[in-house]
Protein backbone atom coordinates (compact mmCIF):
# COMPACT_ATOMS: atom_id res chain seq x y z
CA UNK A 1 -43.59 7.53 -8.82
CA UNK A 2 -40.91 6.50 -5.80
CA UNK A 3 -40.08 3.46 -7.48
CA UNK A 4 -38.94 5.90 -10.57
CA UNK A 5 -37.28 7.81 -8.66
CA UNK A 6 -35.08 5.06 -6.44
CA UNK A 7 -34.42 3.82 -10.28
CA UNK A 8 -32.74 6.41 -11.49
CA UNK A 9 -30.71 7.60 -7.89
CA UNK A 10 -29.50 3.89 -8.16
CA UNK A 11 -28.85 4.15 -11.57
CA UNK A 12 -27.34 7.21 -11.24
CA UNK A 13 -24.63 5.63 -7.99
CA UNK A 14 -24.05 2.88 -10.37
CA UNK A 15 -23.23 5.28 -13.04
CA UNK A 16 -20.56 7.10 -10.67
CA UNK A 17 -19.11 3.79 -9.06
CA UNK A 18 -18.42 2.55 -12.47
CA UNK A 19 -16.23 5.84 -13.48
CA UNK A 20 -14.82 5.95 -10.04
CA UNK A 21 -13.42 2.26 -10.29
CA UNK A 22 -12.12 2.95 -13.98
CA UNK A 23 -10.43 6.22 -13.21
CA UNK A 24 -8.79 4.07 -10.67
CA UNK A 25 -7.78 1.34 -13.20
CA UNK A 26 -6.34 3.93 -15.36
CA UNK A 27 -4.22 5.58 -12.32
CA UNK A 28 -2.98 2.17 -11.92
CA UNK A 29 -1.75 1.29 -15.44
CA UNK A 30 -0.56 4.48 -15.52
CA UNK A 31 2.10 4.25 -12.20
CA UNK A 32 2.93 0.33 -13.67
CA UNK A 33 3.75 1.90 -16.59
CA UNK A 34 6.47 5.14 -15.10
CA UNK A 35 9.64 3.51 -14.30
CA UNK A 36 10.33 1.90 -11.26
CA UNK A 37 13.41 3.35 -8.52
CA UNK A 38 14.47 1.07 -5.98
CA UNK A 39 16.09 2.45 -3.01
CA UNK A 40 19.58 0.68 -2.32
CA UNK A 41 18.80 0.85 1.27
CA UNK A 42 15.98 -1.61 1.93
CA UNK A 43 16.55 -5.40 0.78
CA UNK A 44 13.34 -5.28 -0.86
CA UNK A 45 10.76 -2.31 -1.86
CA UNK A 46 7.69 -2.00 0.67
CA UNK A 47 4.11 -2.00 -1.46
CA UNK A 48 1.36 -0.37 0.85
CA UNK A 49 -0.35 -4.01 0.77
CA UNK A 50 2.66 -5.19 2.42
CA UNK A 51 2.91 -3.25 5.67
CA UNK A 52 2.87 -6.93 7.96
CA UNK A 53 5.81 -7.76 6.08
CA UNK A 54 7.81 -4.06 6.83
CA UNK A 55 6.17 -4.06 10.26
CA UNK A 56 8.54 -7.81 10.72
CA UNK A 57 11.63 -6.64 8.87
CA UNK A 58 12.23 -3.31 11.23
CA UNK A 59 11.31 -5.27 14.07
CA UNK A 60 14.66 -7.79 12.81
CA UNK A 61 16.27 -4.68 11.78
CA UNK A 62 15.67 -3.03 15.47
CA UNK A 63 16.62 -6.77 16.91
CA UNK A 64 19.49 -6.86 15.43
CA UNK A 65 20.94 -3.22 15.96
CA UNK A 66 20.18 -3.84 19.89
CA UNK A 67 22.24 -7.55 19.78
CA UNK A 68 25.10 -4.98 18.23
CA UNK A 69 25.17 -2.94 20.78
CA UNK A 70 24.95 -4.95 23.94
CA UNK A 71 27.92 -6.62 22.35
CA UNK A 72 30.16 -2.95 21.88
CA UNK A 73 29.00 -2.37 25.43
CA UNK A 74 29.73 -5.64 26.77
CA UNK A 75 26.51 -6.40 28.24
CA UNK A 76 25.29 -10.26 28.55
């Protein structure tokens, strides 16, 4: 009788992962498919799977505003 019943509970989280991971598929081909905007102000778009990547770019970006600056102000 427990061995029915772990059946169908696993059965039945199996069931739910399977329509969880293809209502995500769906979502997915769904936003490829909506146009895409690029904003004129970053050289490239950031994804959410590339946050190292942004992380690097402001740190150039912040590098490169302070190297402006000490040269206005006359510094090294």
């Amino acid at each position: 009788m427990k061995t029915v019943v772990f059946v169908v509970i696993m059965a039945a989280l199996g069931w739910l992962f399977l329509m969880q991971k293809r209502s995500e598929h769906n979502a997915a081909t769904a936003a490829a498919k909506q146009p895409v905007t690029t904003q004129s102000a970053t050289p490239r778009p950031v994804s959410e799977h590339n946050w190292m990547k942004h992380s690097l770019d402001t740190t150039a970006k912040v590098k490169r505003q302070v190297a402006e600056q000490r040269k206005e102000d006359g510094t090294r």
